[in-house]
PDB file of N, CA and C in Angstrom:
ATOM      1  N   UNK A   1       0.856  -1.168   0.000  1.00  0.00           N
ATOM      2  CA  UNK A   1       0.000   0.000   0.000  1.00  0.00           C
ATOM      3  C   UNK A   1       0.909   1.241   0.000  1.00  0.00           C
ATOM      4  N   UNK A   2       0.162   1.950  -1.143  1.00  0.00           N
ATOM      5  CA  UNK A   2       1.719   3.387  -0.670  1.00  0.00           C
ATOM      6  C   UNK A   2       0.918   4.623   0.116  1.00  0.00           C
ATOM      7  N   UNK A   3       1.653   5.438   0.006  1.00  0.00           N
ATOM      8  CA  UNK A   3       1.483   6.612   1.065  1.00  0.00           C
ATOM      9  C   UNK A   3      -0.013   7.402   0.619  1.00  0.00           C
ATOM     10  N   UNK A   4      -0.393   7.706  -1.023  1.00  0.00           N
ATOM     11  CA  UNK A   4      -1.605   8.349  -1.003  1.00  0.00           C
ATOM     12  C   UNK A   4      -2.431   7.108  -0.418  1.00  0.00           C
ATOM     13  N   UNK A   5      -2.826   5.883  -0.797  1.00  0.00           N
ATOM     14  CA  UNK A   5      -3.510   5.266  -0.357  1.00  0.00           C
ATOM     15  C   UNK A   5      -3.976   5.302   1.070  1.00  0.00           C
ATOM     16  N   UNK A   6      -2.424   5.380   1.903  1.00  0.00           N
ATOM     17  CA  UNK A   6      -2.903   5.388   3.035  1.00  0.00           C
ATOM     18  C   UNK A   6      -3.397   6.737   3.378  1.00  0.00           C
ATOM     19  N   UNK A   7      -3.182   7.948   3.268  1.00  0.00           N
ATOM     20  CA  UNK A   7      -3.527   9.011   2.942  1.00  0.00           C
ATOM     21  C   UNK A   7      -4.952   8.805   2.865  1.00  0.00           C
ATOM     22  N   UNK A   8      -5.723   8.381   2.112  1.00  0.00           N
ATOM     23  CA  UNK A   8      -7.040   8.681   1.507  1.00  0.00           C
ATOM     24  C   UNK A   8      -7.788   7.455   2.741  1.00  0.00           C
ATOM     25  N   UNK A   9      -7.487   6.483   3.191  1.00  0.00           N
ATOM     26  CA  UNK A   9      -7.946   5.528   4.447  1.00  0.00           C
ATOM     27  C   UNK A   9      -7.476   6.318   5.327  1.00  0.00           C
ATOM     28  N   UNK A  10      -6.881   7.082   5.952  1.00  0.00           N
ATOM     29  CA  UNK A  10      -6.559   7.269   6.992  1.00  0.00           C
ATOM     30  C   UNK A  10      -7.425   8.445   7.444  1.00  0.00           C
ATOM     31  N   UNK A  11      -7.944   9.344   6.463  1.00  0.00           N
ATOM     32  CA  UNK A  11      -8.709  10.793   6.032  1.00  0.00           C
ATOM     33  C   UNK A  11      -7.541  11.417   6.373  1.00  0.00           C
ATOM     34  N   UNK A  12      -6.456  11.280   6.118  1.00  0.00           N
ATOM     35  CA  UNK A  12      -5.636  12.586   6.746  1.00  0.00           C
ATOM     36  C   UNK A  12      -5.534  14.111   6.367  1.00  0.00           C
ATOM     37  N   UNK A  13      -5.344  14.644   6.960  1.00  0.00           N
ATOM     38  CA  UNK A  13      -5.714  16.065   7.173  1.00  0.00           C
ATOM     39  C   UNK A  13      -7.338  16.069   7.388  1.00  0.00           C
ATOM     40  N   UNK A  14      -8.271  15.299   7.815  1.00  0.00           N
ATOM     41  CA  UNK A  14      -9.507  15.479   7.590  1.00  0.00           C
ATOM     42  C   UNK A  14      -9.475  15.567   9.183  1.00  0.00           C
ATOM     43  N   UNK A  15      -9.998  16.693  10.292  1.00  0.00           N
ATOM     44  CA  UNK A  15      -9.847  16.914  11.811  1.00  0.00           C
ATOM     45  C   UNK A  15     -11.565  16.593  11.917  1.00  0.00           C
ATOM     46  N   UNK A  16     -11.865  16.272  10.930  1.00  0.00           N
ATOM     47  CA  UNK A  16     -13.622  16.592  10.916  1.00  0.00           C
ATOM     48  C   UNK A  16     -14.142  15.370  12.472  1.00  0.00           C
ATOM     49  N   UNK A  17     -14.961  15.483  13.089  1.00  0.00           N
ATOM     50  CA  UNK A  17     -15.853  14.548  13.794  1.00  0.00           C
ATOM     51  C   UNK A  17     -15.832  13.179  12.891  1.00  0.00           C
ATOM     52  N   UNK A  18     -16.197  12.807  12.018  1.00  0.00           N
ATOM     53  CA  UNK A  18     -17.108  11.862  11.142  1.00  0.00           C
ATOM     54  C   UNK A  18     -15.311  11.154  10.666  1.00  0.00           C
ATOM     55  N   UNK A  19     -14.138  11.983  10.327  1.00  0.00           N
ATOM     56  CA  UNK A  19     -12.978  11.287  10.135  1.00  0.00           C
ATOM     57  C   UNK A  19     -12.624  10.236  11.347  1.00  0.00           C
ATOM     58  N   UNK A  20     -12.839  11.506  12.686  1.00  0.00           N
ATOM     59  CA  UNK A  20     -12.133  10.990  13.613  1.00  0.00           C
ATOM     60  C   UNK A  20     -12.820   9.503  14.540  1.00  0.00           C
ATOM     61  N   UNK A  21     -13.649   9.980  14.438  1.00  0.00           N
ATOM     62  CA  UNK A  21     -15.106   8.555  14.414  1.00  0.00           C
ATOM     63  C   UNK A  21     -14.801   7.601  13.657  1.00  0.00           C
ATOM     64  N   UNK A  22     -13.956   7.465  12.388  1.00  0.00           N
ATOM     65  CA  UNK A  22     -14.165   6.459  11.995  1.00  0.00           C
ATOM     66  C   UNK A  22     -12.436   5.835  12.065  1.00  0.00           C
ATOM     67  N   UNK A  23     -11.720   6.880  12.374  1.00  0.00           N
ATOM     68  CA  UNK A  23      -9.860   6.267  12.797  1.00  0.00           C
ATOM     69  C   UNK A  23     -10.425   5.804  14.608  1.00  0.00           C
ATOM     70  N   UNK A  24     -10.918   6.400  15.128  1.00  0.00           N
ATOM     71  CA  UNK A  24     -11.199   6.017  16.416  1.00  0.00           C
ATOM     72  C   UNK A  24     -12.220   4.376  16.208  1.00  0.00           C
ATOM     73  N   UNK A  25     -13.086   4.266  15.641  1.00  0.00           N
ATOM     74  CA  UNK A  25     -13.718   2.523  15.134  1.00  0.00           C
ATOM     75  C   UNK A  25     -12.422   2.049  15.240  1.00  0.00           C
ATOM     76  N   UNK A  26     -11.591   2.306  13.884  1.00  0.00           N
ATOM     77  CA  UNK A  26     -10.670   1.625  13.379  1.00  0.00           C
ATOM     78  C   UNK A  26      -9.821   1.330  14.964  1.00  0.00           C
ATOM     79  N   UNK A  27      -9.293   2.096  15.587  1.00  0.00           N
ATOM     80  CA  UNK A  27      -8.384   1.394  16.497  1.00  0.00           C
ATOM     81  C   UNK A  27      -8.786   0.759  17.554  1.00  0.00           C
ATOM     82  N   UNK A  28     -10.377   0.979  17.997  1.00  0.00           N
ATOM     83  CA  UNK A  28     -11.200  -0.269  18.559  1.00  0.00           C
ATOM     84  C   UNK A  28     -10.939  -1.356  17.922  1.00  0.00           C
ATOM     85  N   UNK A  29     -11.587  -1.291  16.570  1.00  0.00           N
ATOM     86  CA  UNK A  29     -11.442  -2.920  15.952  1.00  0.00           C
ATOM     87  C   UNK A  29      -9.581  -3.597  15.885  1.00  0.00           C
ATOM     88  N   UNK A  30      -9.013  -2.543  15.958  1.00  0.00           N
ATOM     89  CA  UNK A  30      -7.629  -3.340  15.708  1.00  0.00           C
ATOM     90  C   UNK A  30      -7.071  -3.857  16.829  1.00  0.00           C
ATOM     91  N   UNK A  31      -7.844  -3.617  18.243  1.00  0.00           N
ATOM     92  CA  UNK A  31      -7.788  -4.635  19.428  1.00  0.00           C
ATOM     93  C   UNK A  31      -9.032  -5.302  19.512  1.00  0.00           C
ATOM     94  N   UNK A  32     -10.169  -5.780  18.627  1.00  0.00           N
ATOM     95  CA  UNK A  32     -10.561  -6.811  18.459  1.00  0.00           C
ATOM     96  C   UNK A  32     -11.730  -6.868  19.808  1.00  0.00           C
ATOM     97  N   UNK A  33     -12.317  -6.292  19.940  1.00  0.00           N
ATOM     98  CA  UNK A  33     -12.762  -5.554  21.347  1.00  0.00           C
ATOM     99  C   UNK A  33     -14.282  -4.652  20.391  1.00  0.00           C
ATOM    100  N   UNK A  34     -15.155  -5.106  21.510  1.00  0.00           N
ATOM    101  CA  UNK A  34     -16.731  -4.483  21.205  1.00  0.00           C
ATOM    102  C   UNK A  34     -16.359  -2.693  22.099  1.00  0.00           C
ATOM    103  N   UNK A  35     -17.378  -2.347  21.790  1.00  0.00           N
ATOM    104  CA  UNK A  35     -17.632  -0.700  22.447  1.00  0.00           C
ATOM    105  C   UNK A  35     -17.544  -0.819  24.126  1.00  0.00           C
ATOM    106  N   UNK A  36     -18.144  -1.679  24.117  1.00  0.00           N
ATOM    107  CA  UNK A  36     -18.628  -1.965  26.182  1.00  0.00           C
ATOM    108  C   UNK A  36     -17.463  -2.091  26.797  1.00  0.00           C
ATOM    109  N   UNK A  37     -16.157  -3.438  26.055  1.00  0.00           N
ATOM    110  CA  UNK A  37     -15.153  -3.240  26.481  1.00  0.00           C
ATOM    111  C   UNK A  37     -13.956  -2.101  26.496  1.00  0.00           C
ATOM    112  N   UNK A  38     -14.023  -1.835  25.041  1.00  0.00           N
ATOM    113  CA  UNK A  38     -13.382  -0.146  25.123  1.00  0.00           C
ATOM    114  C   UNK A  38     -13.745   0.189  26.145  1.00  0.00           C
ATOM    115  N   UNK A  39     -14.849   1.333  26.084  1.00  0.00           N
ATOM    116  CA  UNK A  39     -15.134   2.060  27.522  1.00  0.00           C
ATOM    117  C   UNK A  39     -14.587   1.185  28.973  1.00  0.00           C
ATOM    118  N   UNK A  40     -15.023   0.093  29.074  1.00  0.00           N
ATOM    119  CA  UNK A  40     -14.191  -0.366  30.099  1.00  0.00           C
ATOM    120  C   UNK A  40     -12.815  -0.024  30.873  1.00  0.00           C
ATOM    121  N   UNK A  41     -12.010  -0.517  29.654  1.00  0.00           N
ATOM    122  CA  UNK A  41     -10.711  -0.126  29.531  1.00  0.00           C
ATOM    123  C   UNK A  41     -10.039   1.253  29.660  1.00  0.00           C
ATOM    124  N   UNK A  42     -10.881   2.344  29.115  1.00  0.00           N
ATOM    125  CA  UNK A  42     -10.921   3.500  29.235  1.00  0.00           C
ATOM    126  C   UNK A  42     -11.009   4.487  30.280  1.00  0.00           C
ATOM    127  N   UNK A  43     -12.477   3.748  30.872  1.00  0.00           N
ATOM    128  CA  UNK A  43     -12.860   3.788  32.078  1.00  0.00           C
ATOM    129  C   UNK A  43     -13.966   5.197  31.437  1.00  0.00           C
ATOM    130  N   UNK A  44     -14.434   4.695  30.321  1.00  0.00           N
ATOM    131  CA  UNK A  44     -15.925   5.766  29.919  1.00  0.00           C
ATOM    132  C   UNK A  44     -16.711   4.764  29.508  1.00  0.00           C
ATOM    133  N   UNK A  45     -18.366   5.736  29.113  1.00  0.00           N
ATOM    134  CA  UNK A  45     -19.190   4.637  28.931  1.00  0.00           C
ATOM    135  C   UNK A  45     -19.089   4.278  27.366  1.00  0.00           C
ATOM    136  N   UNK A  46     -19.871   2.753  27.331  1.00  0.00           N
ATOM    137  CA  UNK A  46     -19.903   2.741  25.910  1.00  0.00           C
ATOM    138  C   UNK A  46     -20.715   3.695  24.987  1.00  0.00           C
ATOM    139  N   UNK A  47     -21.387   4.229  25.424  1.00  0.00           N
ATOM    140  CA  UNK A  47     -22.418   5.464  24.777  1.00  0.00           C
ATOM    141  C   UNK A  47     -21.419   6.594  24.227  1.00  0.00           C
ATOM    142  N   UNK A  48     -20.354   6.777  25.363  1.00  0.00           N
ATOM    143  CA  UNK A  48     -19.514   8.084  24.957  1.00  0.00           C
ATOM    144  C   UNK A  48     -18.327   7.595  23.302  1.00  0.00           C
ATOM    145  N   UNK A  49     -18.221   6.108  23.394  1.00  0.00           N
ATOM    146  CA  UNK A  49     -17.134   5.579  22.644  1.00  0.00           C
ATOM    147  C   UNK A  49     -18.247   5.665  21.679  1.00  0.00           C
ATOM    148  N   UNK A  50     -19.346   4.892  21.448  1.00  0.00           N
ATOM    149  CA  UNK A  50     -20.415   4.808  20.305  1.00  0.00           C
ATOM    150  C   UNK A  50     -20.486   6.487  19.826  1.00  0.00           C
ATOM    151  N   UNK A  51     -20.983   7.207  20.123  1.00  0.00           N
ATOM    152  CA  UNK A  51     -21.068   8.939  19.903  1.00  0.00           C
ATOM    153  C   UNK A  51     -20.109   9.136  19.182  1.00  0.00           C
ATOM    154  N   UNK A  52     -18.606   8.704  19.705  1.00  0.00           N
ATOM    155  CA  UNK A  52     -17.414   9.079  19.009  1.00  0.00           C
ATOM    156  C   UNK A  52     -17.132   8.416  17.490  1.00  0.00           C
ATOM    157  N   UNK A  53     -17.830   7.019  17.498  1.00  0.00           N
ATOM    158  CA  UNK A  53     -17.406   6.000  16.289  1.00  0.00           C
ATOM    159  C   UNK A  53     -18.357   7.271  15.455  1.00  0.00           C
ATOM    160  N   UNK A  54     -19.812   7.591  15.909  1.00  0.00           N
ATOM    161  CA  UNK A  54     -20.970   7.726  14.885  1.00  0.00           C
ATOM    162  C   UNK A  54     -20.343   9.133  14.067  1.00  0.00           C
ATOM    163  N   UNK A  55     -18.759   9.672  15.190  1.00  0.00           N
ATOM    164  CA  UNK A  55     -18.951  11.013  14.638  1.00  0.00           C
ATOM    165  C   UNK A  55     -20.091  12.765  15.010  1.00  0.00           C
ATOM    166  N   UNK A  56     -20.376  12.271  16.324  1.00  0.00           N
ATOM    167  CA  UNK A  56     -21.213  13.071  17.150  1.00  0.00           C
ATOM    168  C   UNK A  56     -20.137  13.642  17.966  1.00  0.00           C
ATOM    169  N   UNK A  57     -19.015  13.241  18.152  1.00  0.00           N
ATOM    170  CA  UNK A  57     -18.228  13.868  19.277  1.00  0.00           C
ATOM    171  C   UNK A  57     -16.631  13.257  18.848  1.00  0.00           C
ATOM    172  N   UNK A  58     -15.782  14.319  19.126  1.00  0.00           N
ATOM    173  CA  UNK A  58     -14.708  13.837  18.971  1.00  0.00           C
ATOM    174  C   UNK A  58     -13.779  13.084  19.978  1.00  0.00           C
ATOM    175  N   UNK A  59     -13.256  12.310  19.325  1.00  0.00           N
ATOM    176  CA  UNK A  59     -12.249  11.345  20.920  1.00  0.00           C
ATOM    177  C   UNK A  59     -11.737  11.975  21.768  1.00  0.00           C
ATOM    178  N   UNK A  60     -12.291  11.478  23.203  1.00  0.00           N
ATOM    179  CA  UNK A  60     -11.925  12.044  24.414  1.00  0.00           C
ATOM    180  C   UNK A  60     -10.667  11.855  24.937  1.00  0.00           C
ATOM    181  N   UNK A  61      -9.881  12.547  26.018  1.00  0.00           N
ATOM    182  CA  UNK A  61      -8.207  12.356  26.196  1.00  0.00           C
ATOM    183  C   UNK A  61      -8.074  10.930  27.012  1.00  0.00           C
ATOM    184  N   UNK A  62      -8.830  10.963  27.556  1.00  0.00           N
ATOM    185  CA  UNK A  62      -9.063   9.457  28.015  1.00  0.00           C
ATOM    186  C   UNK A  62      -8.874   8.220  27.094  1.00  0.00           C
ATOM    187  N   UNK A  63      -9.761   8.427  26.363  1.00  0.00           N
ATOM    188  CA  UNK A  63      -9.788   6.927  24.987  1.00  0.00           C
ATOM    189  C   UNK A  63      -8.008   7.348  24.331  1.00  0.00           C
ATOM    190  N   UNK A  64      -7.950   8.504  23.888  1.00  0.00           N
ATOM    191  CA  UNK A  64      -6.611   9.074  23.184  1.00  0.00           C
ATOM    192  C   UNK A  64      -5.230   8.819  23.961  1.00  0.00           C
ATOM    193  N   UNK A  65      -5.317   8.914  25.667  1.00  0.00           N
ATOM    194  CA  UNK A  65      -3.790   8.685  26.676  1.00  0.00           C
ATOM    195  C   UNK A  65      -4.194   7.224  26.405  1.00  0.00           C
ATOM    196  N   UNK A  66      -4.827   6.211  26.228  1.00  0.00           N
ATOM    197  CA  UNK A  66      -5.075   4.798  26.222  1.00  0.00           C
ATOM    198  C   UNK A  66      -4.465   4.479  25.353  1.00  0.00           C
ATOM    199  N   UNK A  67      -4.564   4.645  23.737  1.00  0.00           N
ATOM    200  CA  UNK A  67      -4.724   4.401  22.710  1.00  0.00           C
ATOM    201  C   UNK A  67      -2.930   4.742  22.711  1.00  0.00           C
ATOM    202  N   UNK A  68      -2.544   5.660  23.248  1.00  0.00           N
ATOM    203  CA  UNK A  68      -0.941   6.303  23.100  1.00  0.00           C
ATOM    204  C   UNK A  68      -0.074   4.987  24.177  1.00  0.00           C
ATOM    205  N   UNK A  69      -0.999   5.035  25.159  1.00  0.00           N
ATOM    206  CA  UNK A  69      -0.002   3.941  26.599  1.00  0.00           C
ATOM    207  C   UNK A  69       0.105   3.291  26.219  1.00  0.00           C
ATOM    208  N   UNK A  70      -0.748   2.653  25.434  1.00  0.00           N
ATOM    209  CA  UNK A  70      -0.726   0.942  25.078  1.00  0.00           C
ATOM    210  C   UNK A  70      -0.655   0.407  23.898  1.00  0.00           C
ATOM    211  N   UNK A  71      -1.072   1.019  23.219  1.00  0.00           N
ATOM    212  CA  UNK A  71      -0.875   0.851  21.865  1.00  0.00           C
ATOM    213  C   UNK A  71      -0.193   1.318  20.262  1.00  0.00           C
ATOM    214  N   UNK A  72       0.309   2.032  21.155  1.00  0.00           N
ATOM    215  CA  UNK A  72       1.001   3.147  20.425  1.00  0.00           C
ATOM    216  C   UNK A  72       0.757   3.832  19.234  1.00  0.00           C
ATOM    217  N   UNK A  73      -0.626   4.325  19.261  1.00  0.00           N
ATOM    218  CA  UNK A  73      -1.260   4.954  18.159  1.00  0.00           C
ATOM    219  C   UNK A  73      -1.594   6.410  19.366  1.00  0.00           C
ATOM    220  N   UNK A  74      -0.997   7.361  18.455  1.00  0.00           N
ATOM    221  CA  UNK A  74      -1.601   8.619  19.063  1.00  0.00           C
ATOM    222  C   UNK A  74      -2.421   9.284  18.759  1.00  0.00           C
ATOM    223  N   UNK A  75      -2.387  10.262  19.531  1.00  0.00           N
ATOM    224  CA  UNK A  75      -3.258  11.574  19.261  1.00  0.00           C
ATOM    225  C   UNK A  75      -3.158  11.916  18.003  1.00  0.00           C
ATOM    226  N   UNK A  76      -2.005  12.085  16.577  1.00  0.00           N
ATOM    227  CA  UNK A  76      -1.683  13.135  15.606  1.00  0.00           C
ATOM    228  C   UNK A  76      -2.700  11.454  14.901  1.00  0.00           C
ATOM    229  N   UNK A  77      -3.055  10.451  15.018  1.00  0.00           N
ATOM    230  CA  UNK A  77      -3.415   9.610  14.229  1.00  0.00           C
ATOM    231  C   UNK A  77      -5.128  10.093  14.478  1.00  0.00           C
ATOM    232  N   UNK A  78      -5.646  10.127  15.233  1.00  0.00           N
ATOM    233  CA  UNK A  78      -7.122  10.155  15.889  1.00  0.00           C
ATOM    234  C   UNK A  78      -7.667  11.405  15.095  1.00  0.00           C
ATOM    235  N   UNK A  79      -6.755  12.540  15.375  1.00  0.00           N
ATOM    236  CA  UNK A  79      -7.278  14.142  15.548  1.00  0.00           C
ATOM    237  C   UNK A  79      -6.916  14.551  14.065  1.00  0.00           C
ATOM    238  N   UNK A  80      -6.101  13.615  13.247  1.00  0.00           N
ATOM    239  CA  UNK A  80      -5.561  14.778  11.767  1.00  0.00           C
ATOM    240  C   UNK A  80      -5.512  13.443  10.831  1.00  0.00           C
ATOM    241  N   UNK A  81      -5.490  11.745  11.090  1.00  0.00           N
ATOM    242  CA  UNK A  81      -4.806  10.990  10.306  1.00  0.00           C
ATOM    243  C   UNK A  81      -3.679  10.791   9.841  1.00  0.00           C
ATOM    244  N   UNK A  82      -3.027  11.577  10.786  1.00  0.00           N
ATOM    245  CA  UNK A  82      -1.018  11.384  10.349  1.00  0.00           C
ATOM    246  C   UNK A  82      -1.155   9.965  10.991  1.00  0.00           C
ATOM    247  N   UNK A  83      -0.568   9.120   9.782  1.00  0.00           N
ATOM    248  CA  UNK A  83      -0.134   7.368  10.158  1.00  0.00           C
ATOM    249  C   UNK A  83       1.533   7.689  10.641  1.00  0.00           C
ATOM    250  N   UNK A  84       1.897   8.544   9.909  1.00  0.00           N
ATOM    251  CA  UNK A  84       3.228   8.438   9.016  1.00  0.00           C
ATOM    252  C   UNK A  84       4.048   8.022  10.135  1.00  0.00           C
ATOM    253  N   UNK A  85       3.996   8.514  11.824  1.00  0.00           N
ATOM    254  CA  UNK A  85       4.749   8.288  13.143  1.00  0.00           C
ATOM    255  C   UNK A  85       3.987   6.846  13.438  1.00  0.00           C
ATOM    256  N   UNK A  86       3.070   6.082  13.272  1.00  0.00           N
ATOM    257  CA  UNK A  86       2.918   5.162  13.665  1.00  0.00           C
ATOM    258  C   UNK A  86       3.678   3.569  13.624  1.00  0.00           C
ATOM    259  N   UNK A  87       4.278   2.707  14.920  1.00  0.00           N
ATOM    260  CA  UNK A  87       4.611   2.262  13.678  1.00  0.00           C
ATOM    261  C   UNK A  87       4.308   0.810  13.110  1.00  0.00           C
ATOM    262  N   UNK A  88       5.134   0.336  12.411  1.00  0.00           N
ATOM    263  CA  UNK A  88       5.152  -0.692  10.906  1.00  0.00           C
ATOM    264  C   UNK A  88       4.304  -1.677  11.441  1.00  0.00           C
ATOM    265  N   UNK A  89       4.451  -2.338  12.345  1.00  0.00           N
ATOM    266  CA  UNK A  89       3.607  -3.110  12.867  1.00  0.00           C
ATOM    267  C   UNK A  89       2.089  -3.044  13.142  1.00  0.00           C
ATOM    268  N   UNK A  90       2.289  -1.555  13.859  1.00  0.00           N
ATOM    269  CA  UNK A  90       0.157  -1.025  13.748  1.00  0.00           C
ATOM    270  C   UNK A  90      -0.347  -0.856  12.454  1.00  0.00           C
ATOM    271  N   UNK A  91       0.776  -0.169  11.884  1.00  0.00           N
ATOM    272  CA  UNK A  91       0.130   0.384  10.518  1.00  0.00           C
ATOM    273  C   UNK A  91      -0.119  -1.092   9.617  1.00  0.00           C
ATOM    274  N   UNK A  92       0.536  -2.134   9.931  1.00  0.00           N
ATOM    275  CA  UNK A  92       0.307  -3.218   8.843  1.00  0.00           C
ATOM    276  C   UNK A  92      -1.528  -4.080   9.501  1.00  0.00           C
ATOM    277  N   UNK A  93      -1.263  -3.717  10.772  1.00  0.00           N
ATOM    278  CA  UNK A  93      -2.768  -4.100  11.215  1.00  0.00           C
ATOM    279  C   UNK A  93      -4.085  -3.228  10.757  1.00  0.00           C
ATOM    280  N   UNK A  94      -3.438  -2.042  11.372  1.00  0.00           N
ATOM    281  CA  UNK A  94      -4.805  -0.535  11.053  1.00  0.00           C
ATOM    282  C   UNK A  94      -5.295  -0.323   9.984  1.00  0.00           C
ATOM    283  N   UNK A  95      -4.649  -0.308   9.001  1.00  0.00           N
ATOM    284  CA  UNK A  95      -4.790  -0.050   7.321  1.00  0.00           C
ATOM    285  C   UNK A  95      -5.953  -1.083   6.566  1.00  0.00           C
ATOM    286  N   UNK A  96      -5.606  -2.240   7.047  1.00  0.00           N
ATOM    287  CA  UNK A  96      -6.642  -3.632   6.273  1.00  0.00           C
ATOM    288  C   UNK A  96      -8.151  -3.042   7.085  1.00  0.00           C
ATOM    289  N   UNK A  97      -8.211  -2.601   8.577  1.00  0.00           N
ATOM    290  CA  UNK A  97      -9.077  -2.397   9.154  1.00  0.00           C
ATOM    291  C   UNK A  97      -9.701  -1.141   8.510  1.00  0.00           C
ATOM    292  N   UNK A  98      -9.157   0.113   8.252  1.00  0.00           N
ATOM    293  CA  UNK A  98      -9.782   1.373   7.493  1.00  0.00           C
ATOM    294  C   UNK A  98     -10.092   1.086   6.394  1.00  0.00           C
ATOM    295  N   UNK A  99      -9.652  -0.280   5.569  1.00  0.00           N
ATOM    296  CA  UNK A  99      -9.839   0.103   4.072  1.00  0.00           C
ATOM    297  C   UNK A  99     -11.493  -1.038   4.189  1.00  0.00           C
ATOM    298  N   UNK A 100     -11.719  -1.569   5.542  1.00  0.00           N
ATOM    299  CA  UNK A 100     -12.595  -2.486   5.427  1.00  0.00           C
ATOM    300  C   UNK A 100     -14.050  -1.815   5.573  1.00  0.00           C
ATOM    301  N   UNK A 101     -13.671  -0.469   6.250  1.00  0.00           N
ATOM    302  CA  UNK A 101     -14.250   0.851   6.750  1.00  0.00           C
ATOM    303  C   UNK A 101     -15.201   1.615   5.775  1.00  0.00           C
ATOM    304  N   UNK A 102     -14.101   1.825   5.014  1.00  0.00           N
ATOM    305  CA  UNK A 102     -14.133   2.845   3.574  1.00  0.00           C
ATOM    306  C   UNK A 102     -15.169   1.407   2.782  1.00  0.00           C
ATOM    307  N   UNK A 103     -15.077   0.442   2.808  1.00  0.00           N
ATOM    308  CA  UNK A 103     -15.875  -0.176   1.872  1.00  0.00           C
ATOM    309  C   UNK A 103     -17.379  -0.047   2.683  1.00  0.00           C
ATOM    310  N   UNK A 104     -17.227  -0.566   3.732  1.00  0.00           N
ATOM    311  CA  UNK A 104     -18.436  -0.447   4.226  1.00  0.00           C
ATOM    312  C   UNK A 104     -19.132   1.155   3.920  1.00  0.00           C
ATOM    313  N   UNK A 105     -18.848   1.663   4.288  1.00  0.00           N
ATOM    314  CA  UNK A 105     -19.186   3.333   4.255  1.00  0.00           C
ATOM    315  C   UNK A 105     -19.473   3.563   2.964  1.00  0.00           C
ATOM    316  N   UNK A 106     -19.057   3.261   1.791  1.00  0.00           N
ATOM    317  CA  UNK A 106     -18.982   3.130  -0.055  1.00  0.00           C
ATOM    318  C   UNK A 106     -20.150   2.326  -0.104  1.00  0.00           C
ATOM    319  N   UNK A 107     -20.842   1.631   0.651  1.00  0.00           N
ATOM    320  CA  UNK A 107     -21.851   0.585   0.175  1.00  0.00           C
ATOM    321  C   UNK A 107     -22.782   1.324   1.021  1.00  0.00           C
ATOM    322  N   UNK A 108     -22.637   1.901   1.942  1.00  0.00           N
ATOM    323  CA  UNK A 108     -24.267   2.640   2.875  1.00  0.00           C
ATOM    324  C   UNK A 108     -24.169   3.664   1.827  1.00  0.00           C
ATOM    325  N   UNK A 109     -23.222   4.592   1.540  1.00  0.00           N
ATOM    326  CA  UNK A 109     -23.106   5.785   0.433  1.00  0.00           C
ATOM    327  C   UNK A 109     -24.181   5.257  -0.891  1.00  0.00           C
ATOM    328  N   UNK A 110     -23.905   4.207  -1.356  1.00  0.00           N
ATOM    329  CA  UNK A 110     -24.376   4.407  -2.634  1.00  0.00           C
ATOM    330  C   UNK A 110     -25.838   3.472  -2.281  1.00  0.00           C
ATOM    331  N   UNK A 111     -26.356   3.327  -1.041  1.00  0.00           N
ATOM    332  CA  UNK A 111     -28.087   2.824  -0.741  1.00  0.00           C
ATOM    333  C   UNK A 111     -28.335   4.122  -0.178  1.00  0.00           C
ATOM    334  N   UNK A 112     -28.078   5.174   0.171  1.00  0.00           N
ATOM    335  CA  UNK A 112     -28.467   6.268   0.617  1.00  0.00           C
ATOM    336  C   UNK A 112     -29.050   6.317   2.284  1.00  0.00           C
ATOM    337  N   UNK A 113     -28.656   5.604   2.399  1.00  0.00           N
ATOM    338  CA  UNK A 113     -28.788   5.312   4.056  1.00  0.00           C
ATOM    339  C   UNK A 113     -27.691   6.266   4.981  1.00  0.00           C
ATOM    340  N   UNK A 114     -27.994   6.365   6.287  1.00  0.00           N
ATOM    341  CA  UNK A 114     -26.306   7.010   7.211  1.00  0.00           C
ATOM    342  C   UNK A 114     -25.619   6.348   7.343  1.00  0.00           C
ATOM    343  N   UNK A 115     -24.544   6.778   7.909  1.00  0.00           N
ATOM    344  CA  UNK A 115     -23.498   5.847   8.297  1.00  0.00           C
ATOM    345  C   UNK A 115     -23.617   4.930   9.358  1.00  0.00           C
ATOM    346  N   UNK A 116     -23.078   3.674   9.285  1.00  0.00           N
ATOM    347  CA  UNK A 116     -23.045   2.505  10.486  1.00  0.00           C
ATOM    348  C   UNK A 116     -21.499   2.429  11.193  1.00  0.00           C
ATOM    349  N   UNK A 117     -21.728   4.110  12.004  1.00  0.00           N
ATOM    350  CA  UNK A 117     -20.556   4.462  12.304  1.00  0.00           C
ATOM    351  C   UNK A 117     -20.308   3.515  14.076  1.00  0.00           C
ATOM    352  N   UNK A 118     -21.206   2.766  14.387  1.00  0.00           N
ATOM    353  CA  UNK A 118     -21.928   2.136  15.426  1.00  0.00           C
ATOM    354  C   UNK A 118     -20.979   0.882  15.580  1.00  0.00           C
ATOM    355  N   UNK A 119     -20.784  -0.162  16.995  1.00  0.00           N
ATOM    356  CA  UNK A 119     -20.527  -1.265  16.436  1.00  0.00           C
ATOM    357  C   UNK A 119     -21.310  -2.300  15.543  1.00  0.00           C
TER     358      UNK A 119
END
């Protein structure tokens, strides 16, 4: 995969709610983990993590210091889509997960439905 690609999955430069909702899904799903447990882990509710996937609210510093302690995806990935500091190892996980994203989202797009920004 080269760099626009990831570029265009990642939304980078996109700070929008609805980007960050859907890099924030993405690094839920890349620990393999429902909403209930996120928040768990987090120590927020799943309502606040769901809000964030749908794109109603942007990721809280809580879900974001988590996501940095442990997993080493930061803040510049959540808030703008810079991959580029992430590394080789997440990015070879995260990427299959956004591009699985972007399809889903391409198939509610063209039934005219919203997004199933939800688990």
């Amino acid at each position: 995969m080269n760099d626009d690609q990831k570029n265009r999955l990642s939304l980078w430069r996109d700070a929008s709610e609805i980007a960050a909702g859907i890099r924030t899904k993405a690094a839920r799903l890349y620990l393999e983990i429902g909403q209930d447990e996120m928040g768990k882990r987090v120590g927020i509710k799943k309502s606040a993590v769901s809000m964030c996937e749908r794109g109603k609210t942007y990721p809280g510093r809580r879900l974001m210091l988590y996501f940095k302690r442990n997993h080493r995806i930061d803040f510049n990935f959540f808030m703008d889509g810079d991959w580029v500091q992430l590394p080789g190892d997440v990015q070879s996980k995260l990427f299959p997960i956004l591009q699985e994203l972007h399809a889903e989202t391409d198939q509610v797009e063209s039934s005219d439905l919203t997004l199933p920004f939800s688990s």
